[in-house]
Protein backbone atom coordinates (compact mmCIF):
# COMPACT_ATOMS: atom_id res chain seq x y z
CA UNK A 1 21.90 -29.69 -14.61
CA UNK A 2 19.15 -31.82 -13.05
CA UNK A 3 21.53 -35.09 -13.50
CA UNK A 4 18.22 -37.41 -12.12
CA UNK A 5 18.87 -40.24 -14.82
CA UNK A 6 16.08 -41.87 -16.88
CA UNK A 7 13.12 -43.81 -15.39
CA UNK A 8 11.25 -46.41 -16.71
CA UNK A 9 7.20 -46.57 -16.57
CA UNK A 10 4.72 -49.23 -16.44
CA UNK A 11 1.27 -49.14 -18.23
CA UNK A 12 -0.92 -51.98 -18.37
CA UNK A 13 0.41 -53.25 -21.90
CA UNK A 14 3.68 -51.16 -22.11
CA UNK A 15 7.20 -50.89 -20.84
CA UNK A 16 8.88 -46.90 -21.30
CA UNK A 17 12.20 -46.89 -20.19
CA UNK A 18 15.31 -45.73 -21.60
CA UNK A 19 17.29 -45.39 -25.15
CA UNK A 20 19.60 -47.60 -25.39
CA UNK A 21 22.13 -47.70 -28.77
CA UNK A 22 20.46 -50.53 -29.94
CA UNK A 23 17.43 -48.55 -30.30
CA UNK A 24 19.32 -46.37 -32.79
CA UNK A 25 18.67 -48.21 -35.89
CA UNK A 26 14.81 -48.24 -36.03
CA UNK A 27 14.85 -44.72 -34.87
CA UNK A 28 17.07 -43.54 -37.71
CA UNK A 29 14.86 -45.77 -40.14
CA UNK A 30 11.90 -43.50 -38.97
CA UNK A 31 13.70 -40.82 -39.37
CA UNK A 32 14.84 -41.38 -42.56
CA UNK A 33 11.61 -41.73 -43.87
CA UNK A 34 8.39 -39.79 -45.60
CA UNK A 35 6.79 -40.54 -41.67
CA UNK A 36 9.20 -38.18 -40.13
CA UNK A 37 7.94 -34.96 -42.45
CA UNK A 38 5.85 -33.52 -39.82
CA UNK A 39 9.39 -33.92 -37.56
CA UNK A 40 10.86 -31.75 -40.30
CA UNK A 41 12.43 -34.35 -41.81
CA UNK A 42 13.06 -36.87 -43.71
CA UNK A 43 16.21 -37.00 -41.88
CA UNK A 44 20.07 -38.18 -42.96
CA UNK A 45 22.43 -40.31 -40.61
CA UNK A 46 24.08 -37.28 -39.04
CA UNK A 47 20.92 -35.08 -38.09
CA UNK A 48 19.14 -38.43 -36.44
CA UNK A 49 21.88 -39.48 -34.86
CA UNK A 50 21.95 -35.88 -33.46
CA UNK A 51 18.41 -36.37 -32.87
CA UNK A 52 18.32 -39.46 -30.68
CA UNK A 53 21.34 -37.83 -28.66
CA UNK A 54 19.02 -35.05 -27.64
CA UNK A 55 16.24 -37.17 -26.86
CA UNK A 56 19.10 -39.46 -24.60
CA UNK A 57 20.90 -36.05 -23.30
CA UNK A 58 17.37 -34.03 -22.00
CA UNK A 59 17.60 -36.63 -19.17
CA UNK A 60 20.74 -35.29 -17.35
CA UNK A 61 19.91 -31.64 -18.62
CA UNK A 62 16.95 -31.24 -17.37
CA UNK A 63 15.44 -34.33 -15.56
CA UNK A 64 13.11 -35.27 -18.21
CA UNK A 65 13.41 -37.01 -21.76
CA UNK A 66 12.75 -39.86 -24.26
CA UNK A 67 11.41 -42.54 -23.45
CA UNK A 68 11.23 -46.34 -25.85
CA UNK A 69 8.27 -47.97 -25.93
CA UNK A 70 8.10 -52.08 -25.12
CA UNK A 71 5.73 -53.97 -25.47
CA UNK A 72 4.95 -55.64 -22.03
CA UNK A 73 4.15 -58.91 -22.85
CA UNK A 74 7.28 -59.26 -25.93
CA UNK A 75 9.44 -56.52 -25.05
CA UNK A 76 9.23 -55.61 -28.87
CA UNK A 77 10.16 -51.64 -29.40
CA UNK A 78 6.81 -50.38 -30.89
CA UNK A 79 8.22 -46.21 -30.61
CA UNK A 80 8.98 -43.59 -28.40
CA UNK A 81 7.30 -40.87 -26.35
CA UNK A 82 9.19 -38.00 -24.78
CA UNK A 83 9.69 -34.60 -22.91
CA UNK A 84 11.25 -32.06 -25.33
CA UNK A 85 12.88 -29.01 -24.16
CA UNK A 86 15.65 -26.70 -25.20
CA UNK A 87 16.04 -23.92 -28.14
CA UNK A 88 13.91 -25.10 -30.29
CA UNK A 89 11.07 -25.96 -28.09
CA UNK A 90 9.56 -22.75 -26.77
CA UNK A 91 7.28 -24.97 -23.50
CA UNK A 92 8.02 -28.36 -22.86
CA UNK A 93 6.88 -30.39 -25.35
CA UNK A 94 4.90 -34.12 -24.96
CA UNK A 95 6.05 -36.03 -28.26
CA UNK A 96 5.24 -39.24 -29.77
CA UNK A 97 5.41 -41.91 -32.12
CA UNK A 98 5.06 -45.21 -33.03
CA UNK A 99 6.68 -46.99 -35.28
CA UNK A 100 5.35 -48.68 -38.60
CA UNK A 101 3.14 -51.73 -38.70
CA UNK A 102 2.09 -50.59 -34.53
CA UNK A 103 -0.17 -47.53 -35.35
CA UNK A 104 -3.96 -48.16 -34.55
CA UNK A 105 -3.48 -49.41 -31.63
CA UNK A 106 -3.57 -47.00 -28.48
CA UNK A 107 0.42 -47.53 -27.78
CA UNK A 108 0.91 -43.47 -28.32
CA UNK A 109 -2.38 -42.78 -26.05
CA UNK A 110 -1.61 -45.00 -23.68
CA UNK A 111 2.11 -43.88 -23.07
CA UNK A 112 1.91 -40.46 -23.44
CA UNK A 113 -0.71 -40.33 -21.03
CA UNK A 114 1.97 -42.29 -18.59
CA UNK A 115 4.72 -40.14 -19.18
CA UNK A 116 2.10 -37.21 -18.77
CA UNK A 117 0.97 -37.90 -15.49
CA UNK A 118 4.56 -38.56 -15.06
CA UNK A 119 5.42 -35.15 -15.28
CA UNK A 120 2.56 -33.42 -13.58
CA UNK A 121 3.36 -35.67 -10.14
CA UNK A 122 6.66 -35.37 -9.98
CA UNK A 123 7.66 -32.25 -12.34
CA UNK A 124 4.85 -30.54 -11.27
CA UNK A 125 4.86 -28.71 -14.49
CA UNK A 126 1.98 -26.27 -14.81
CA UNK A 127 1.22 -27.70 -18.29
CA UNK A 128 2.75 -29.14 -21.70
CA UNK A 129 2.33 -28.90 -25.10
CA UNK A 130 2.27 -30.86 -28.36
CA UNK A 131 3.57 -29.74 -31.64
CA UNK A 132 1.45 -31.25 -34.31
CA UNK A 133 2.27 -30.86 -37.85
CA UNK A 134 -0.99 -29.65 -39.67
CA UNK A 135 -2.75 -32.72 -41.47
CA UNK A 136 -1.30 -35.20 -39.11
CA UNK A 137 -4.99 -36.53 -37.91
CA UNK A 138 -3.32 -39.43 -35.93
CA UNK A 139 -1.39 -37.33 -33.54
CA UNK A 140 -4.59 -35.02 -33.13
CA UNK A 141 -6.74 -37.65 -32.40
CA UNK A 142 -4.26 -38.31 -29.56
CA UNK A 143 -3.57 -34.91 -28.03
CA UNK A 144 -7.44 -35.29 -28.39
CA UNK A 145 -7.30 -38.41 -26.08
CA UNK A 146 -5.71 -37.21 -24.17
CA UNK A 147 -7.77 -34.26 -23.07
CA UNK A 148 -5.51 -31.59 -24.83
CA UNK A 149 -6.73 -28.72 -26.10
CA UNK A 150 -6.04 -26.99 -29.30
CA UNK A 151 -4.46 -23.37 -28.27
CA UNK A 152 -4.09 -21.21 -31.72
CA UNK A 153 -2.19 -18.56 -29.18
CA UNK A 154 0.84 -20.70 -28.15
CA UNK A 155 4.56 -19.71 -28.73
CA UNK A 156 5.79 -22.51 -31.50
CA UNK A 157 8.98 -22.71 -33.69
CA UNK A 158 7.02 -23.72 -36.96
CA UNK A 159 3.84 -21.22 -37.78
CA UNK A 160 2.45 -23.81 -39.53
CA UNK A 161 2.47 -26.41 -36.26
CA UNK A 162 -0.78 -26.89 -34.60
CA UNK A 163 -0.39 -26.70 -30.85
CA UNK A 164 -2.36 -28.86 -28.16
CA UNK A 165 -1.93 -27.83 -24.33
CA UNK A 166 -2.36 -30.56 -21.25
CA UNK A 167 -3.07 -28.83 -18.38
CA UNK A 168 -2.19 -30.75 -14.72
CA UNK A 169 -5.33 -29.29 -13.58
């Protein structure tokens, strides 16, 4: 076990920092919802609770996680962006997204891009990926962004996922 703890990030407009049990109920609400299909989903109780306990546990398993994302200048929750790992993630996976009523607006670029360079300084990981669910534009346009590029060749858990690699170099 890596045990380092969560951090928290600053962007120019955003606060990432860690879940907290009061974050539970909007996250279940996403997950509950038509949103969450390319997440395999919609989701009951049980299987997001489950869900947001990975997200919390990754940090102490392996030094990387989930991470909320506040809005600087409210502290409103606008969604999450994360470092996925375990069984059913065959790399590390950079995840994303906001919540409803906050999409348009560059909060998914703009943090996953943090929490990227994040994990290239001080992971030093070789590379991520992002699972995209085909026909999810929105996510592609920010793997896209990001500088990610689409790689038909990568391991995934879904056959149907699209998968976009960031490469440190």
């Amino acid at each position: 076990m890596s045990g380092t703890g969560a951090i928290t990030l600053r962007t120019e407009r955003l606060i990432l920092r860690k879940p907290e049990i009061d974050d539970f109920e909007a996250y279940a609400r996403l997950m509950a919802s038509p949103r969450s299909a390319g997440m395999g989903g919609p989701f009951d109780l049980r299987a997001a609770w489950g869900m947001f306990c990975h997200d919390v546990a990754l940090w102490q398993l392996f030094g990387h996680g989930a991470l909320m994302i506040d809005l600087a200048e409210s502290g409103e929750c606008v969604g999450q962006v994360g470092i996925n790992h375990g069984p059913l993630f065959p790399e590390k996976e950079l995840g994303w997204f906001v919540y409803e009523g906050h999409e348009g607006r560059g909060y998914a670029t703009e943090a996953a891009l943090a929490l990227r360079d994040w994990a290239f300084s001080t992971l030093k990981l070789p590379s991520l990926v992002s699972y995209i669910a085909p026909g999810n534009a929105a996510s592609v346009a920010v793997a896209e962004r990001l500088g990610a590029c689409h790689d038909p060749t990568a391991a995934r858990t879904d056959p149907a996922d699209l998968v976009y690699r960031h490469s440190a170099s």
